[in-house]
Protein backbone atom coordinates (compact mmCIF):
# COMPACT_ATOMS: atom_id res chain seq x y z
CA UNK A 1 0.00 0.00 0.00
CA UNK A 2 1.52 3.51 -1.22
CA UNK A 3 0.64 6.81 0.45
CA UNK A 4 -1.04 7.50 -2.97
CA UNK A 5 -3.86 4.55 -1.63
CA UNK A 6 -4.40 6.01 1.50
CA UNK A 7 -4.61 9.97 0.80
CA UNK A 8 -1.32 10.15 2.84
CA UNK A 9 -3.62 9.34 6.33
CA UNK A 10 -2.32 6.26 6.81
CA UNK A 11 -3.01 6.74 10.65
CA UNK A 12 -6.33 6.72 9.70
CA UNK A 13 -6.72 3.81 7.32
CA UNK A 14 -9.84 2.17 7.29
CA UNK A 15 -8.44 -1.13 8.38
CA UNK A 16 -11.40 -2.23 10.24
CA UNK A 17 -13.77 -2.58 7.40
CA UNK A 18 -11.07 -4.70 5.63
CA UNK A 19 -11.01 -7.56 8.37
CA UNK A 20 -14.37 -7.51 8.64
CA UNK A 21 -15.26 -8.01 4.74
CA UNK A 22 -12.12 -10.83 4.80
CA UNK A 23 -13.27 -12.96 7.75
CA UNK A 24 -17.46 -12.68 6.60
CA UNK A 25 -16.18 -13.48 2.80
CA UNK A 26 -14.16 -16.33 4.03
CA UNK A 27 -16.45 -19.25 3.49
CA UNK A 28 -14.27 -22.06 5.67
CA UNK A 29 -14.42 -19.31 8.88
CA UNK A 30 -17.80 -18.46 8.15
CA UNK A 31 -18.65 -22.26 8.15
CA UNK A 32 -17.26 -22.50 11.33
CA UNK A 33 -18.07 -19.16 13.06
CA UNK A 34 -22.29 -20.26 13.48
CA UNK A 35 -22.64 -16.90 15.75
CA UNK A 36 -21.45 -15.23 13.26
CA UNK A 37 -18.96 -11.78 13.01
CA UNK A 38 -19.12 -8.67 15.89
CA UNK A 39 -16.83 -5.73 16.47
CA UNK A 40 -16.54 -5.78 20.04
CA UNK A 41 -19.52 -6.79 21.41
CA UNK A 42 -21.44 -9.77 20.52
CA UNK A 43 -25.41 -10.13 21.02
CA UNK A 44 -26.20 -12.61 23.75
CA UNK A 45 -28.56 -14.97 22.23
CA UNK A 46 -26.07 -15.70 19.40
CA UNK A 47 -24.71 -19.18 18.92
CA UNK A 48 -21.09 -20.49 19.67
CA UNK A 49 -18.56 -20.53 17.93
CA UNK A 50 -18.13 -16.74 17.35
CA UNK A 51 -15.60 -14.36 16.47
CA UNK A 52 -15.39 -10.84 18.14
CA UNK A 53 -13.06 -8.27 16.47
CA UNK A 54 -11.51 -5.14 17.55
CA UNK A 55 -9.16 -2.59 16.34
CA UNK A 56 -6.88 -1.64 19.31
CA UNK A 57 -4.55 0.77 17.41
CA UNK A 58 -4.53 2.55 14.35
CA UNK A 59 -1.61 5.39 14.41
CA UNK A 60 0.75 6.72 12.54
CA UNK A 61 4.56 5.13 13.49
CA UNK A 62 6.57 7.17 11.33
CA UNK A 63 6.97 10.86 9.32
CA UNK A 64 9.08 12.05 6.99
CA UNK A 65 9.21 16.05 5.75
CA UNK A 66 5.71 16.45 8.16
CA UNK A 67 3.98 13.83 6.29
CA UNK A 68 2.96 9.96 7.60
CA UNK A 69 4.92 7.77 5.99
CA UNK A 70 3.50 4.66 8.40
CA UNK A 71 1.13 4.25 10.71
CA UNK A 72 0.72 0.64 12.55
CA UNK A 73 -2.84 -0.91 12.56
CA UNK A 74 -3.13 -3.62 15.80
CA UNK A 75 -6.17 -6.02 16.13
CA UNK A 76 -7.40 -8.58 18.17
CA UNK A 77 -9.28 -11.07 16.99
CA UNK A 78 -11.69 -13.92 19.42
CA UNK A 79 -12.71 -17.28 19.27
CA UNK A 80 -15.29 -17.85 22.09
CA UNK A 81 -16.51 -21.33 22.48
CA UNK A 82 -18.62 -23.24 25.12
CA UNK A 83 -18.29 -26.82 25.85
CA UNK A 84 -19.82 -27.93 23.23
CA UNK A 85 -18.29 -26.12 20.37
CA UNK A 86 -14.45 -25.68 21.74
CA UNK A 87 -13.67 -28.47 19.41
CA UNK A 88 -13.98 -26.22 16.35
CA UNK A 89 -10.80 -23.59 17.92
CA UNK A 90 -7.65 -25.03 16.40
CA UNK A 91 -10.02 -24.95 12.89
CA UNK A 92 -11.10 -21.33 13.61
CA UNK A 93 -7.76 -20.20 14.48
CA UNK A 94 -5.76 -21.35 11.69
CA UNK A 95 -8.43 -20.36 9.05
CA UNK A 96 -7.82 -16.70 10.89
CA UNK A 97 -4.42 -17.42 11.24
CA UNK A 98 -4.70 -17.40 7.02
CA UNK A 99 -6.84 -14.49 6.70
CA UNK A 100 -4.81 -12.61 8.58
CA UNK A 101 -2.02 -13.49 6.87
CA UNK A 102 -3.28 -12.67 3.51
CA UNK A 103 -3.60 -9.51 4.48
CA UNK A 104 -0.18 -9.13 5.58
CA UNK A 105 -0.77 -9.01 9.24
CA UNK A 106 1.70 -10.78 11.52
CA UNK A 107 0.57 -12.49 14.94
CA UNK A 108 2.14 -11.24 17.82
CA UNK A 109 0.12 -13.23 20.98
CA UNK A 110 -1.72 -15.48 21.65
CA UNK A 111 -3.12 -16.90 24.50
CA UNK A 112 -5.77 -20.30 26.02
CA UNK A 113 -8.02 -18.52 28.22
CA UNK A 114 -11.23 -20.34 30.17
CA UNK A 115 -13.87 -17.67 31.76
CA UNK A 116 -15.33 -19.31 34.53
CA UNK A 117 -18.19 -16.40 34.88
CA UNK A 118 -19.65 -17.42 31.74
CA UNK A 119 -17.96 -20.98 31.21
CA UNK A 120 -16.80 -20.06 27.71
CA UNK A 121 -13.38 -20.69 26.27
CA UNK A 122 -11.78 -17.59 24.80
CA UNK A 123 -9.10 -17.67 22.40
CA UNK A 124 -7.52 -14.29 21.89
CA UNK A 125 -5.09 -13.53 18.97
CA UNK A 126 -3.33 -10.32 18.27
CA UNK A 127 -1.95 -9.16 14.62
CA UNK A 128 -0.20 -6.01 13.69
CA UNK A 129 0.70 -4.44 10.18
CA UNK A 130 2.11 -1.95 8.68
CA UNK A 131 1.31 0.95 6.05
CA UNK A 132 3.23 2.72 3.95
């Protein structure tokens, strides 16, 4: 991506509605994902597996002659399962793991998590890219 593609506001790229039009088009993760797609929040009478998105940084990383010559877009992207559907994970996560990667993101974390106020299994993963 040139500074030409993003009107030189790289800061404030519209990476969100990128990831969200990658993960609904993907039709293995969309197989898989039965509650479907939310950015942040999801509705509580929506079915497990589902993915929860959310942009946790989108700012500009580096300038050259007052102009943004990169800005570095962070996201982090959940599985949440219950007991019946945390078989589907490792599935969800490398079909996200692929998205992701498609769109040039790189994974930085990852982590197993089990909430045992709700009794759902949350699998968080965290990408970052860069513009230019």
């Amino acid at each position: 991506m040139t500074n030409a593609d993003t009107n030189k506001d790289l800061g404030n790229y519209d990476a969100q509605s990128e990831l969200t039009a990658a993960l609904k088009n993907d039709d293995e993760l969309s197989t898989l994902a039965k509650g479907g797609f939310h950015n942040l929040v999801a509705e509580q009478d929506k079915p497990f597996p589902r993915v929860v998105f959310s942009e946790l940084n989108n700012r500009p990383t580096k300038h050259a002659d007052d102009e943004e010559v990169k800005a570095t877009v962070n996201f982090q992207v959940s599985i949440f399962n219950n007991s019946q559907t945390v078989m589907h994970e490792k599935a969800m996560v490398k079909a996200i793991d692929r998205i992701m990667k498609a769109l040039s993101y790189r994974k930085y974390d990852s982590q197993s998590l089990y909430e045992k106020d709700t009794k759902l299994y949350h699998k968080p993963l965290r990408y970052e890219k860069n513009f230019y």
